[in-house]
C-alpha atoms as a PDB file:
ATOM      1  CA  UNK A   1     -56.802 217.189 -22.082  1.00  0.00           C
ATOM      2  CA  UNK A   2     -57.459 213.331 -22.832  1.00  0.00           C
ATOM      3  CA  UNK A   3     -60.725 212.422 -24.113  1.00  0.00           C
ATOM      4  CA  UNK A   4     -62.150 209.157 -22.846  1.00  0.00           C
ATOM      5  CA  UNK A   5     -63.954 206.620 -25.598  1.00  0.00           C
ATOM      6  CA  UNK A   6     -66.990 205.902 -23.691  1.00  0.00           C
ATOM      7  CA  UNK A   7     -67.220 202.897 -25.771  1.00  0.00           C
ATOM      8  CA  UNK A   8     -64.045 201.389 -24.458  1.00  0.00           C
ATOM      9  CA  UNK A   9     -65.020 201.787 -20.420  1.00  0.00           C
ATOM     10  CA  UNK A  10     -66.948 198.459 -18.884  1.00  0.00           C
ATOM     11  CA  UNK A  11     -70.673 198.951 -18.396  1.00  0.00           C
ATOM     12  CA  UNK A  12     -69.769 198.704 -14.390  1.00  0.00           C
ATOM     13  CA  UNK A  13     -67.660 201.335 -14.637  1.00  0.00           C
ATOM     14  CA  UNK A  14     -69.758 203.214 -16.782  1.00  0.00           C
ATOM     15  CA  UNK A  15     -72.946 203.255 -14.539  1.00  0.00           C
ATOM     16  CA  UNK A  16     -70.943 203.763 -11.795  1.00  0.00           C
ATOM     17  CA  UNK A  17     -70.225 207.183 -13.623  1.00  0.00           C
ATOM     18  CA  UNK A  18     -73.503 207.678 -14.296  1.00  0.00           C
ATOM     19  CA  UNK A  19     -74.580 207.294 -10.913  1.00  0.00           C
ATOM     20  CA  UNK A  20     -71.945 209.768  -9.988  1.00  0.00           C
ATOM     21  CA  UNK A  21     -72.851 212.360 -12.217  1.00  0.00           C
ATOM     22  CA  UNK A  22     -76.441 212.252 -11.661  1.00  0.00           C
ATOM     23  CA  UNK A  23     -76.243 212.302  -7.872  1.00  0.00           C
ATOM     24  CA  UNK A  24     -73.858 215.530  -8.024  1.00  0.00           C
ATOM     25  CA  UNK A  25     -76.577 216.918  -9.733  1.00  0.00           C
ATOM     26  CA  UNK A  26     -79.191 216.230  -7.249  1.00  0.00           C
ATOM     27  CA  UNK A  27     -81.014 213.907  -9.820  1.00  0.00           C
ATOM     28  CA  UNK A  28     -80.858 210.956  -8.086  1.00  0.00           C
ATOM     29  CA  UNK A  29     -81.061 210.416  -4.234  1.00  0.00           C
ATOM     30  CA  UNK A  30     -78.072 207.388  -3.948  1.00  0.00           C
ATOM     31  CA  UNK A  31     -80.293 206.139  -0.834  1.00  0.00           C
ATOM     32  CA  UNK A  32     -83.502 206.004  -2.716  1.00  0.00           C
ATOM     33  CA  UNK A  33     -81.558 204.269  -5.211  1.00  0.00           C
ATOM     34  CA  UNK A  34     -79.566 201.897  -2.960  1.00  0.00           C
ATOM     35  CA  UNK A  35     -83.171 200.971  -1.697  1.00  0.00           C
ATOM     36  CA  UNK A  36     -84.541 200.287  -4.575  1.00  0.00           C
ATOM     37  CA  UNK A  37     -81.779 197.781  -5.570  1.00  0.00           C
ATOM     38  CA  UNK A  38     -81.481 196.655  -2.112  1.00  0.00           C
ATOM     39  CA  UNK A  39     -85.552 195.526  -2.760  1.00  0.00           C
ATOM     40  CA  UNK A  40     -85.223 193.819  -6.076  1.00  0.00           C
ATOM     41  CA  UNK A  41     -82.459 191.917  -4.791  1.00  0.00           C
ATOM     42  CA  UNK A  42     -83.197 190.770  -1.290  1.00  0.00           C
ATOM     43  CA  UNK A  43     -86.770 190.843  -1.026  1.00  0.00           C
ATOM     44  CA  UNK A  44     -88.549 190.591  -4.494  1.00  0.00           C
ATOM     45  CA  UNK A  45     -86.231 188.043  -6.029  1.00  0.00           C
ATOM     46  CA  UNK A  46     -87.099 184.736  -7.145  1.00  0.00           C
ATOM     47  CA  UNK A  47     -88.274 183.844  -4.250  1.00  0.00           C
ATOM     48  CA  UNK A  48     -91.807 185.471  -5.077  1.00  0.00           C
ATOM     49  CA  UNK A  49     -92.169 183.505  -8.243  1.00  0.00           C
ATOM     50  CA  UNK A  50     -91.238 180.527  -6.259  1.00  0.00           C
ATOM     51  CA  UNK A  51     -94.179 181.170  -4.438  1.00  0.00           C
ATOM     52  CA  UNK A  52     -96.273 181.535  -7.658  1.00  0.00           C
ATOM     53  CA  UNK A  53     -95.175 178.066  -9.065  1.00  0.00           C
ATOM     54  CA  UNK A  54     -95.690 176.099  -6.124  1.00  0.00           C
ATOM     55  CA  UNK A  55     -98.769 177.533  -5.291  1.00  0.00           C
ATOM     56  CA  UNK A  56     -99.750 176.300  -9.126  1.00  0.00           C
ATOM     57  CA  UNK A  57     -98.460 173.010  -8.331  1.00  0.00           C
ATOM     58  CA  UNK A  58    -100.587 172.711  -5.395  1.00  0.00           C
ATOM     59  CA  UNK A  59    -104.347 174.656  -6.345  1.00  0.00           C
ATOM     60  CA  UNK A  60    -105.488 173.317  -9.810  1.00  0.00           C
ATOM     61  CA  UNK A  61    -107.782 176.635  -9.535  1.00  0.00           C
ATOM     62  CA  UNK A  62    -105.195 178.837  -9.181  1.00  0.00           C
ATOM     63  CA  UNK A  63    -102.704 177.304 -11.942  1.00  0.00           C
ATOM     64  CA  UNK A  64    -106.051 177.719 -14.202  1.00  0.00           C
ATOM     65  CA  UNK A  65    -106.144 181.582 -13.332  1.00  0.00           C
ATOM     66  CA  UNK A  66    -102.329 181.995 -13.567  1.00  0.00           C
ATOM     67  CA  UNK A  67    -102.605 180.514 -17.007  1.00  0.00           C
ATOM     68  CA  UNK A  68    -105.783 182.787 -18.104  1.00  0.00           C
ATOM     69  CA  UNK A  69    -104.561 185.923 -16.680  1.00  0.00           C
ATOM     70  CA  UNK A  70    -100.623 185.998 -15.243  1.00  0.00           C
ATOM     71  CA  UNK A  71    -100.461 189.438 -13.614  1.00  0.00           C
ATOM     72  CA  UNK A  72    -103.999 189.435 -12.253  1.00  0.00           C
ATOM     73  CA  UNK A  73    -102.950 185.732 -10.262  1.00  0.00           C
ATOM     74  CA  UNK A  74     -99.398 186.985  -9.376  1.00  0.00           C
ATOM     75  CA  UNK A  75    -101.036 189.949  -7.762  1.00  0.00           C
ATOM     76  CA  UNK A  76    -103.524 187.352  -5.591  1.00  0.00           C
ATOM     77  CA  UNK A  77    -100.348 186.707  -3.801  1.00  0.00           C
ATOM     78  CA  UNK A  78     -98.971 190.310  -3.668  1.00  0.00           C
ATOM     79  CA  UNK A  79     -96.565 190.641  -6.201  1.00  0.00           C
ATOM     80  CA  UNK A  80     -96.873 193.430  -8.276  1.00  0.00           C
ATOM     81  CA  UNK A  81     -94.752 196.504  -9.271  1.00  0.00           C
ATOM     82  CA  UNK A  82     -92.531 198.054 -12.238  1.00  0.00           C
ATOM     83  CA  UNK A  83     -91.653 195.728 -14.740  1.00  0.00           C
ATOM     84  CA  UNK A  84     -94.594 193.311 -13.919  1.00  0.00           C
ATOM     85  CA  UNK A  85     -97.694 195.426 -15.454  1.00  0.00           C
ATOM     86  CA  UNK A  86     -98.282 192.745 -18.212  1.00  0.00           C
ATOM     87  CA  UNK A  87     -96.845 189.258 -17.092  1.00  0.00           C
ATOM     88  CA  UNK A  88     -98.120 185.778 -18.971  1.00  0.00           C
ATOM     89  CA  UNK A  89     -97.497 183.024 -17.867  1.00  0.00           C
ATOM     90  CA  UNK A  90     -95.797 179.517 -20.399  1.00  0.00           C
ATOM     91  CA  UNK A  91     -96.754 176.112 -19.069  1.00  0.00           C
ATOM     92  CA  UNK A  92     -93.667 173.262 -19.831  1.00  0.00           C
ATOM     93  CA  UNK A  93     -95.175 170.309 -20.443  1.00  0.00           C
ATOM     94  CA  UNK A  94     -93.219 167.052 -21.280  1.00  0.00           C
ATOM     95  CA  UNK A  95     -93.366 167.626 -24.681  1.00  0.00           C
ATOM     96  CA  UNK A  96     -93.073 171.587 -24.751  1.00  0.00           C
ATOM     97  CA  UNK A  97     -90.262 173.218 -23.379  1.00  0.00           C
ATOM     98  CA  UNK A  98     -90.607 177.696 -23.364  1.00  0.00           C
ATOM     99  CA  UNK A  99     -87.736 179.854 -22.510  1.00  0.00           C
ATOM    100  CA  UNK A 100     -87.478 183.450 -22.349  1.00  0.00           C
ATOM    101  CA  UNK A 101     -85.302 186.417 -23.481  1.00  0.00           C
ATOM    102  CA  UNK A 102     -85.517 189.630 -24.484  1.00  0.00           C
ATOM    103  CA  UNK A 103     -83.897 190.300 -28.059  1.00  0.00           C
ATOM    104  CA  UNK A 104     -83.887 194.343 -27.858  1.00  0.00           C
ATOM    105  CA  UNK A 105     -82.543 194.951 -24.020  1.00  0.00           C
ATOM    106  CA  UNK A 106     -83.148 192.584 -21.080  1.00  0.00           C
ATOM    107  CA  UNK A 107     -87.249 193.266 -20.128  1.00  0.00           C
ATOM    108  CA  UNK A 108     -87.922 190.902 -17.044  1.00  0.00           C
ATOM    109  CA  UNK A 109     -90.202 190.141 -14.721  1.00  0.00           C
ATOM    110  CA  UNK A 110     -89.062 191.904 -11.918  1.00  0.00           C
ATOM    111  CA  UNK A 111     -91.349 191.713  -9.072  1.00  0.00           C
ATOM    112  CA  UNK A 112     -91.344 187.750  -9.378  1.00  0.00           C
ATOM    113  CA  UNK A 113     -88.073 186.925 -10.451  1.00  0.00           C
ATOM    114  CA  UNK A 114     -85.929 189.890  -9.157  1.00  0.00           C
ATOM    115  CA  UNK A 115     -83.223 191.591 -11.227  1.00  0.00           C
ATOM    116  CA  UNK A 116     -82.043 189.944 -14.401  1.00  0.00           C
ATOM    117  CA  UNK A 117     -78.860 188.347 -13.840  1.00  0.00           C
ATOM    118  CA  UNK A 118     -75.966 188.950 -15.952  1.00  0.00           C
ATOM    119  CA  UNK A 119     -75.905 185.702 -18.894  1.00  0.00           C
ATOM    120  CA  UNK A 120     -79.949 187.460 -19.277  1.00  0.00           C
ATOM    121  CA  UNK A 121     -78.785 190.828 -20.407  1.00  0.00           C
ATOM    122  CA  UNK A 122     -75.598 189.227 -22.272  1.00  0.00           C
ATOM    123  CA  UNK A 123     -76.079 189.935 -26.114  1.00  0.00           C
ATOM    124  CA  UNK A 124     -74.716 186.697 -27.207  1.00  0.00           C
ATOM    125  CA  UNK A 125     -77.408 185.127 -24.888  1.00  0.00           C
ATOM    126  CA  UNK A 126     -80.158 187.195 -26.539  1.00  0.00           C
ATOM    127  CA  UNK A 127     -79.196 186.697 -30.294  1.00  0.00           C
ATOM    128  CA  UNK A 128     -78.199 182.953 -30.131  1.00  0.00           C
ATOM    129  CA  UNK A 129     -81.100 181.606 -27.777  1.00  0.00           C
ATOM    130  CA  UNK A 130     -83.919 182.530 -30.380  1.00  0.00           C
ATOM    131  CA  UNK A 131     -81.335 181.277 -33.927  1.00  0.00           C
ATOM    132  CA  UNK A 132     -79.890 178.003 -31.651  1.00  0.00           C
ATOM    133  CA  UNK A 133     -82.071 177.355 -28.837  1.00  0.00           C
ATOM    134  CA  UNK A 134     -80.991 173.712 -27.948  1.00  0.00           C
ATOM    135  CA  UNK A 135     -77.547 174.074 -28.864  1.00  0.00           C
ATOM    136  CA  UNK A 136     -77.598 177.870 -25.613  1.00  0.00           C
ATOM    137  CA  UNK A 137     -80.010 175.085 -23.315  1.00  0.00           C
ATOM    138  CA  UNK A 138     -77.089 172.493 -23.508  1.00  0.00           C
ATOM    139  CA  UNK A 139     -74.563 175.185 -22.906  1.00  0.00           C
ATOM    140  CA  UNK A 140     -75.969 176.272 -20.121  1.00  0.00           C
ATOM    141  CA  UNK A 141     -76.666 172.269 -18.343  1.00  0.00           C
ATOM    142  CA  UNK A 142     -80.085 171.892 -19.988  1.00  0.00           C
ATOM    143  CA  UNK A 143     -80.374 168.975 -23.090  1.00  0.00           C
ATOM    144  CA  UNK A 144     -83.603 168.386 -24.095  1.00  0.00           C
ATOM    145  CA  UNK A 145     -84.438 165.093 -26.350  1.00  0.00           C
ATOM    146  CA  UNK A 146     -85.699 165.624 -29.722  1.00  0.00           C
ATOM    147  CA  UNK A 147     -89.382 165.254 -29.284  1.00  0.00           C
ATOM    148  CA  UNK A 148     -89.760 168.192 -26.792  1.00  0.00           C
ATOM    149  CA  UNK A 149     -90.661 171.107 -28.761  1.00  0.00           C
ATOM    150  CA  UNK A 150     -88.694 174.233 -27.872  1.00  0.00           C
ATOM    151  CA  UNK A 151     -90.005 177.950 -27.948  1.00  0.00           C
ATOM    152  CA  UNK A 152     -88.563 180.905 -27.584  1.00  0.00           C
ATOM    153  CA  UNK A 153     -90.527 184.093 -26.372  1.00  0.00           C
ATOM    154  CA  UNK A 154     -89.520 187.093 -26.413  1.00  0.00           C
ATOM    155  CA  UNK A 155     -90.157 190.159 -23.747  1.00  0.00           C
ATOM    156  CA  UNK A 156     -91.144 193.595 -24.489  1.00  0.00           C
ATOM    157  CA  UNK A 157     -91.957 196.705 -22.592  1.00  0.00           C
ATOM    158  CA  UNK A 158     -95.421 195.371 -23.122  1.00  0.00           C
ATOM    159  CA  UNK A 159     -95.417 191.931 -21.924  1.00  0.00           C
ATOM    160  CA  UNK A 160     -93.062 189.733 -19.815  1.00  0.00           C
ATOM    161  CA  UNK A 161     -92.851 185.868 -19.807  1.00  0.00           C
ATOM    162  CA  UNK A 162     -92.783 183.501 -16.813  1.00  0.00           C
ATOM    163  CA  UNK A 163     -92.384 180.140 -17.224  1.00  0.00           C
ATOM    164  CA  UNK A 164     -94.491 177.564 -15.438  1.00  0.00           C
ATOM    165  CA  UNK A 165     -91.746 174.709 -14.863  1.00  0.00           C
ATOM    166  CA  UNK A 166     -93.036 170.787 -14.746  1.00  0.00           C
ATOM    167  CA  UNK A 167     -93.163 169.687 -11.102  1.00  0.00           C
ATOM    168  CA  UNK A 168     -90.160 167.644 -10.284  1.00  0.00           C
ATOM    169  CA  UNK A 169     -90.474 164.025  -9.847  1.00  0.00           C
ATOM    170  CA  UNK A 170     -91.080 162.859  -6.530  1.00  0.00           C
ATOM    171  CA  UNK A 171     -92.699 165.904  -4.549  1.00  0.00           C
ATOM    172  CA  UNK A 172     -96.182 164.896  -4.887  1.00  0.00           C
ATOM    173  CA  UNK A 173     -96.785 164.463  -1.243  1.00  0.00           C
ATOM    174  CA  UNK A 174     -94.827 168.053  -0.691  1.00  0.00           C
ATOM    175  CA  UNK A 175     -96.488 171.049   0.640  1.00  0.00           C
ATOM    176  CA  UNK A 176     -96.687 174.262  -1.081  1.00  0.00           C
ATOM    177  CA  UNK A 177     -94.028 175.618   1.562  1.00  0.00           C
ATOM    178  CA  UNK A 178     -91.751 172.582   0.237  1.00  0.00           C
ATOM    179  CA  UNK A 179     -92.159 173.367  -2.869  1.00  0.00           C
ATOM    180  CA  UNK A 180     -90.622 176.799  -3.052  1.00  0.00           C
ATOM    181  CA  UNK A 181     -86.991 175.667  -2.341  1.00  0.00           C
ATOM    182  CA  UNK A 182     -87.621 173.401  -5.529  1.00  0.00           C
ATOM    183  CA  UNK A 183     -88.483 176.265  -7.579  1.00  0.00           C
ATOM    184  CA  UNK A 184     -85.240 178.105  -9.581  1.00  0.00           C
ATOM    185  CA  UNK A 185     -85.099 181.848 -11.379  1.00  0.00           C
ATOM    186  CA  UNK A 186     -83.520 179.460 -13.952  1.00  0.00           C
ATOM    187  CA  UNK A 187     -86.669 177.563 -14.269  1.00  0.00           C
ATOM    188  CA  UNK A 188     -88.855 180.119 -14.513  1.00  0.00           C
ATOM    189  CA  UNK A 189     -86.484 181.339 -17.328  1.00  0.00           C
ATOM    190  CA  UNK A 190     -86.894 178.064 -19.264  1.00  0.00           C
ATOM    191  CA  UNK A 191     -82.960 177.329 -18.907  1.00  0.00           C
ATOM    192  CA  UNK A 192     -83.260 174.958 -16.223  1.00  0.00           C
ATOM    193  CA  UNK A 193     -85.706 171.890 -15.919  1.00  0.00           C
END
């Protein structure tokens, strides 16, 4: 008999395994499962925290609760769930730039910015963003001069980050509805201006 090294199998391959094995046990129901991914990537998405920003951008009185007290304004719009119990919210400014990983696994946002996407999760992404911050930002399409001040925050199973981007240039006369196709998941990452 050959014995597999887990080690060596890709992380695809390996959950796909997983999945297997836990669904031949009657663990794990593949449609409830298939659901739940289906929701996280169709209809929570970025989309919702699009609808978060722009309605900051728009309602100085709701940007001022978002600020105080993240989850409690996210929910005002309906977005709550698993993986957004604690959620605080990072204002960019033009002199203050935040961006967001999680050094120990990939904690995100989920029910306003979907599932993490791959670079998120990547190891090199999580080590290097907090040691070389500008030098991953540039990598990744974003420079930022030297008098905007970078930080890096990190998530936890206690607390996830969302990042307030600056309102582009030119869409002062847009509506909030206008707004939301400005709005990326990388901006609300803090790798994307």
């Amino acid at each position: 008999m050959t014995t597999i090294n887990p080690d060596r199998l890709s992380p695809a391959l390996r959950t796909e395994a997983l999945e297997q094995l836990l669904t031949e046990r009657g663990l794990v129901d593949p449609a409830v499962m298939n659901k739940f991914i289906s929701t996280y990537e169709n209809d929570v998405g970025p989309l919702n925290g699009a609808k978060v920003v722009a309605k900051a951008w728009t309602d100085p009185e709701y940007r001022a609760r978002l600020l105080a007290e993240g989850t409690a304004a996210i929910k005002e719009l309906g977005f709550a769930g698993p993986q957004g119990e604690h959620i605080v919210v990072l204002e960019n400014t033009g002199t203050l730039h935040h961006v967001v990983t999680c050094t120990l696994c990939s904690c995100y946002p989920w029910p306003v910015l979907g599932l993490p996407p791959g670079w998120y999760k990547d190891p090199a992404y999580r080590a290097r963003i907090v040691r070389e911050p500008r030098t991953v930002l540039a990598e990744m399409g974003l420079t930022l001069t030297d008098d905007i001040e970078v930080k890096v925050w990190d998530s936890s199973s206690e607390v996830r980050y969302l990042v307030l981007p600056l309102r582009p240039a030119g869409t002062e006369d847009a509506s909030e509805e206008e707004l939301v196709g400005h709005v990326t998941r990388d901006m609300m990452v803090g790798v994307a201006r």
